[in-house]
Every structure is written in structure tokens, then in C-alpha cells.
C-alpha atoms as a PDB file:
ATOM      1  CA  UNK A   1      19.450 -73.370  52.458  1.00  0.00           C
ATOM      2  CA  UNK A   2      18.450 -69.816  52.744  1.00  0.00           C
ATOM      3  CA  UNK A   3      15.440 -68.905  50.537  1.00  0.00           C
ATOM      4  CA  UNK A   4      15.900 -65.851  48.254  1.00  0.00           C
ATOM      5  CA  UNK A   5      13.123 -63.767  49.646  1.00  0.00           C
ATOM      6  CA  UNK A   6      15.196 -64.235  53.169  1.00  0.00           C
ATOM      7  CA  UNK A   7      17.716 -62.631  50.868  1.00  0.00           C
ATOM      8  CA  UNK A   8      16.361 -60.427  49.331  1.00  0.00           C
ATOM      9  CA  UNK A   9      14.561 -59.106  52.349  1.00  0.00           C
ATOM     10  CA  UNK A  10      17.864 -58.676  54.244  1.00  0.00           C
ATOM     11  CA  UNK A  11      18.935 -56.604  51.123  1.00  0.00           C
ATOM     12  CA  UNK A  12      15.709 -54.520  51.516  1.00  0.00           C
ATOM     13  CA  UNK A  13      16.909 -53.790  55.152  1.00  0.00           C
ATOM     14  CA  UNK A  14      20.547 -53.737  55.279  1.00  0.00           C
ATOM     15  CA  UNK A  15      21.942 -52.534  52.078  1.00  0.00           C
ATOM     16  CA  UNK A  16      21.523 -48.458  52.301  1.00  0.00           C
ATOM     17  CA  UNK A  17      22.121 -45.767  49.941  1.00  0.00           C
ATOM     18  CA  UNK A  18      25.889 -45.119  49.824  1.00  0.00           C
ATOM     19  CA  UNK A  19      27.052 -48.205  51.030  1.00  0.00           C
ATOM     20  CA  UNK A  20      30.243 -49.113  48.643  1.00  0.00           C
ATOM     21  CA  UNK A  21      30.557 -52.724  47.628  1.00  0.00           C
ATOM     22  CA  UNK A  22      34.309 -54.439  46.840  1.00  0.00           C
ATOM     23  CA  UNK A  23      33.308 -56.247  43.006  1.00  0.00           C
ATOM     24  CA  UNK A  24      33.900 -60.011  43.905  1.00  0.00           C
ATOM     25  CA  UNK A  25      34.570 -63.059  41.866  1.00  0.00           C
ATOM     26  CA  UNK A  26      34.983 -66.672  43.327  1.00  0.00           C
ATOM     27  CA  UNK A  27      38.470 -67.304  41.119  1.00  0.00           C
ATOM     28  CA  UNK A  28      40.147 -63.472  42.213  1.00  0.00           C
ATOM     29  CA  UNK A  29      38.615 -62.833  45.169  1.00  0.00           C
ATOM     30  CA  UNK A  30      37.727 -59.247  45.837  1.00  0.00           C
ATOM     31  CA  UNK A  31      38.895 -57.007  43.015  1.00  0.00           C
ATOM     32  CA  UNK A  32      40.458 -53.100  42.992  1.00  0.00           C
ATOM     33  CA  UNK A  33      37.416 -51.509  41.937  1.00  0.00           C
ATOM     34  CA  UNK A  34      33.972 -51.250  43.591  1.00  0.00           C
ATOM     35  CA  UNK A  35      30.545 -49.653  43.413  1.00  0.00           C
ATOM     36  CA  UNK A  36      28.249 -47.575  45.492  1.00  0.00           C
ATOM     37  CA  UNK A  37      24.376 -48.135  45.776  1.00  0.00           C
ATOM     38  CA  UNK A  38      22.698 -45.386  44.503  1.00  0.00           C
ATOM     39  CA  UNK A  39      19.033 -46.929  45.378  1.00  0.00           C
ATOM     40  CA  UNK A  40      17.400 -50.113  47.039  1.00  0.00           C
ATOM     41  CA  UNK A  41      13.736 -50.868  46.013  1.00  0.00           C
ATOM     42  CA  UNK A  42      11.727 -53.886  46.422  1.00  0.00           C
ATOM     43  CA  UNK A  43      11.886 -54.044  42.308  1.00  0.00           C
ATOM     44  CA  UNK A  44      15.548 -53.435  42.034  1.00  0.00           C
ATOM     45  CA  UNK A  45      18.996 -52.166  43.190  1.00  0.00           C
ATOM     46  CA  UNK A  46      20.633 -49.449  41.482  1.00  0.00           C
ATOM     47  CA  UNK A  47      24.341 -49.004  41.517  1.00  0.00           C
ATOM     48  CA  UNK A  48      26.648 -46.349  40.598  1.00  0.00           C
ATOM     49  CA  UNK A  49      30.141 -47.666  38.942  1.00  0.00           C
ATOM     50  CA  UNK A  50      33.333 -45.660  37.797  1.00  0.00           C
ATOM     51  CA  UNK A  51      33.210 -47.105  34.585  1.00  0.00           C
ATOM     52  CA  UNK A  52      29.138 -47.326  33.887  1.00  0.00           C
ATOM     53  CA  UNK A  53      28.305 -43.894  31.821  1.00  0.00           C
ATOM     54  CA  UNK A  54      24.915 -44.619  33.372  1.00  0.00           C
ATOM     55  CA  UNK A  55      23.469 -45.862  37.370  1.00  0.00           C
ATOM     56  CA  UNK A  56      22.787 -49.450  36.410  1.00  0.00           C
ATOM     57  CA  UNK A  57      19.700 -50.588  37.783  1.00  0.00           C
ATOM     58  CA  UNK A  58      19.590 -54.480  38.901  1.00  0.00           C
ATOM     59  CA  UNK A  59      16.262 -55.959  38.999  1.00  0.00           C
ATOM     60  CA  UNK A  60      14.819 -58.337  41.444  1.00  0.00           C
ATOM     61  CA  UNK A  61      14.345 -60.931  38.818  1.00  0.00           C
ATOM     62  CA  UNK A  62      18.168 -60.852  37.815  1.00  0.00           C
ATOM     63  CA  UNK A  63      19.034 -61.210  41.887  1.00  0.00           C
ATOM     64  CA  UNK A  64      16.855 -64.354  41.876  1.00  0.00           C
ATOM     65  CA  UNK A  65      18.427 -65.715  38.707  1.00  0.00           C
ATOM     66  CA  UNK A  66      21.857 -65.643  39.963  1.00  0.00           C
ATOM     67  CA  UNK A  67      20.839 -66.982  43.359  1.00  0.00           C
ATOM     68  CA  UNK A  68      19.732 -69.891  42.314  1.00  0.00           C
ATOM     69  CA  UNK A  69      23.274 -70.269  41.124  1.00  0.00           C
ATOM     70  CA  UNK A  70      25.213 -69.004  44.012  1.00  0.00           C
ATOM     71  CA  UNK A  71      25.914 -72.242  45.762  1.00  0.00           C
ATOM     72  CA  UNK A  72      27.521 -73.714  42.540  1.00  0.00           C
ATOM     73  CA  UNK A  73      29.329 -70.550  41.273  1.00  0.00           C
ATOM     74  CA  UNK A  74      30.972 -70.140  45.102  1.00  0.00           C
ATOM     75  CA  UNK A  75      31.725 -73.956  44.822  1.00  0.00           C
ATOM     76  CA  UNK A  76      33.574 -73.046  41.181  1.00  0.00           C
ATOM     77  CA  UNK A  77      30.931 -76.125  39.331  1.00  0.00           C
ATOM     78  CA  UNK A  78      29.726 -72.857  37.582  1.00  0.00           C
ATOM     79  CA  UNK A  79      31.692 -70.283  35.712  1.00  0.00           C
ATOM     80  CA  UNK A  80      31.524 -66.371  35.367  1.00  0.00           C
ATOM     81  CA  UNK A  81      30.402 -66.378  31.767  1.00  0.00           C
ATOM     82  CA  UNK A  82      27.893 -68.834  32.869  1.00  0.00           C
ATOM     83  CA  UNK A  83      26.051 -66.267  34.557  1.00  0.00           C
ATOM     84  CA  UNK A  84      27.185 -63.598  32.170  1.00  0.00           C
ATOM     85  CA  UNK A  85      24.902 -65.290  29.822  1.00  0.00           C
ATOM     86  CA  UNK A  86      21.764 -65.267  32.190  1.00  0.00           C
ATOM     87  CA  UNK A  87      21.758 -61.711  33.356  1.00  0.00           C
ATOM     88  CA  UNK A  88      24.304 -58.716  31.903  1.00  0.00           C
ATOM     89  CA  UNK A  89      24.165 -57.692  35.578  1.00  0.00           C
ATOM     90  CA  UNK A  90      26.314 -60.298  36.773  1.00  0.00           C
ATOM     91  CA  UNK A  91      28.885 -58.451  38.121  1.00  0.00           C
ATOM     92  CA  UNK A  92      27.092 -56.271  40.252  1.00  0.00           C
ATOM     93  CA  UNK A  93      24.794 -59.324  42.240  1.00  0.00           C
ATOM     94  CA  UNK A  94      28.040 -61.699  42.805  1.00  0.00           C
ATOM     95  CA  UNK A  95      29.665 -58.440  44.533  1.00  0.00           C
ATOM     96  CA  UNK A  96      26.514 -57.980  46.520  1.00  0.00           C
ATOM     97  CA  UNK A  97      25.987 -61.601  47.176  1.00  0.00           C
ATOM     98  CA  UNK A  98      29.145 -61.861  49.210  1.00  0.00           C
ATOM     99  CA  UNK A  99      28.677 -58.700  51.127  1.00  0.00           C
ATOM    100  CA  UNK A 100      25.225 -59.877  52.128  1.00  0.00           C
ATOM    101  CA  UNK A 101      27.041 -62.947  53.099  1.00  0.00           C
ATOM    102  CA  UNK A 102      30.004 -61.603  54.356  1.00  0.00           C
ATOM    103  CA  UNK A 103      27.594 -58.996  56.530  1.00  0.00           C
ATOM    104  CA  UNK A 104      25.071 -62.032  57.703  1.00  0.00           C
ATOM    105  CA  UNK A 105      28.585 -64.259  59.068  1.00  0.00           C
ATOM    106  CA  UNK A 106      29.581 -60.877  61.323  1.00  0.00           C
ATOM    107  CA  UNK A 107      26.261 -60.739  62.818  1.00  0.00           C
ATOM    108  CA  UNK A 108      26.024 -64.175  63.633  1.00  0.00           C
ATOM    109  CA  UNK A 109      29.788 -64.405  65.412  1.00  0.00           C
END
């Protein structure tokens, strides 16, 4: 399995300002709305949302959090709310989770 500073590195890399990401969840698949990074640091991601008043800013620490999840939330043994209860910013990694994945599968074809 994929470490998540292999992750997070590839983030650091590949994920550039503008980029819109499809929100994501393992029961609906991808949803209508989506975000838009605003900012990609090595301490956090910052994302711009139609419905956040604010740019939300993810930190690393929340990324790793959910990570260590992401097997066994993609595998539906974990829930949403699960995760919603570890990190408010749950949303926002699970969408950008599968895009890193989703991007990482067309390089590899």
C-alpha cells in the first residue's frame, strides 16, 4: 500500500491552483457540485466551494487522518459520518482522494 507522504507528495506536484475537483462519496459516486483549489502548500490545501462563505483551508494532518481510512471507507467497512467525526474537512479530502487516484490510474494505463 501506498504510503501517505507518496500521497501527499503527488498532491504537492500535481494538484495546481485552479484545478476543479467533482465532490465524491463511495455510496453516490461523484456528486453535482465541486470545488476549485485555491492553494497547495506542504501544510495544507485550500479550496474554494460555492457554498463555503470562506476558502477552507485543509491541513496536512486532516489528509493523513482520512488516509489512513481510505482503504476501508472505498471498501464501504467505514461510513461518511465516520470520518465526519475525525476531521470537519471530510468532504473536501474524499473528493481529492479519488482524483489523486483517479489521476495516478491514467498515468499508469
Amino acid at each position: 500500500m501506498e504510503s501517505f507522504e507518496a500521497v501527499w507528495e503527488y498532491l504537492q506536484k500535481n494538484l495546481k491552483v485552479g484545478t476543479e475537483i467533482r465532490n465524491w462519496t463511495a455510496d453516490k459516486g461523484f456528486l453535482d457540485d465541486s470545488m476549485t483549489i485555491k492553494s497547495v502548500t506542504n501544510l495544507a490545501i485550500d479550496v474554494e466551494t460555492p457554498n463555503a462563505k470562506y476558502v477552507q483551508s485543509v491541513p496536512r494532518e486532516n489528509f493523513e487522518t482520512v488516509f489512513k481510512v481510505w482503504e476501508e471507507y472505498k471498501a464501504k467497512s467505514i461510513r461518511r459520518h465516520d470520518i465526519r467525526d475525525m476531521t470537519r474537512f471530510s468532504k473536501y479530502i474524499l473528493s481529492i482522494l479519488k482524483w489523486r487516484e483517479m489521476m495516478s490510474s491514467d498515468e499508469s494505463v
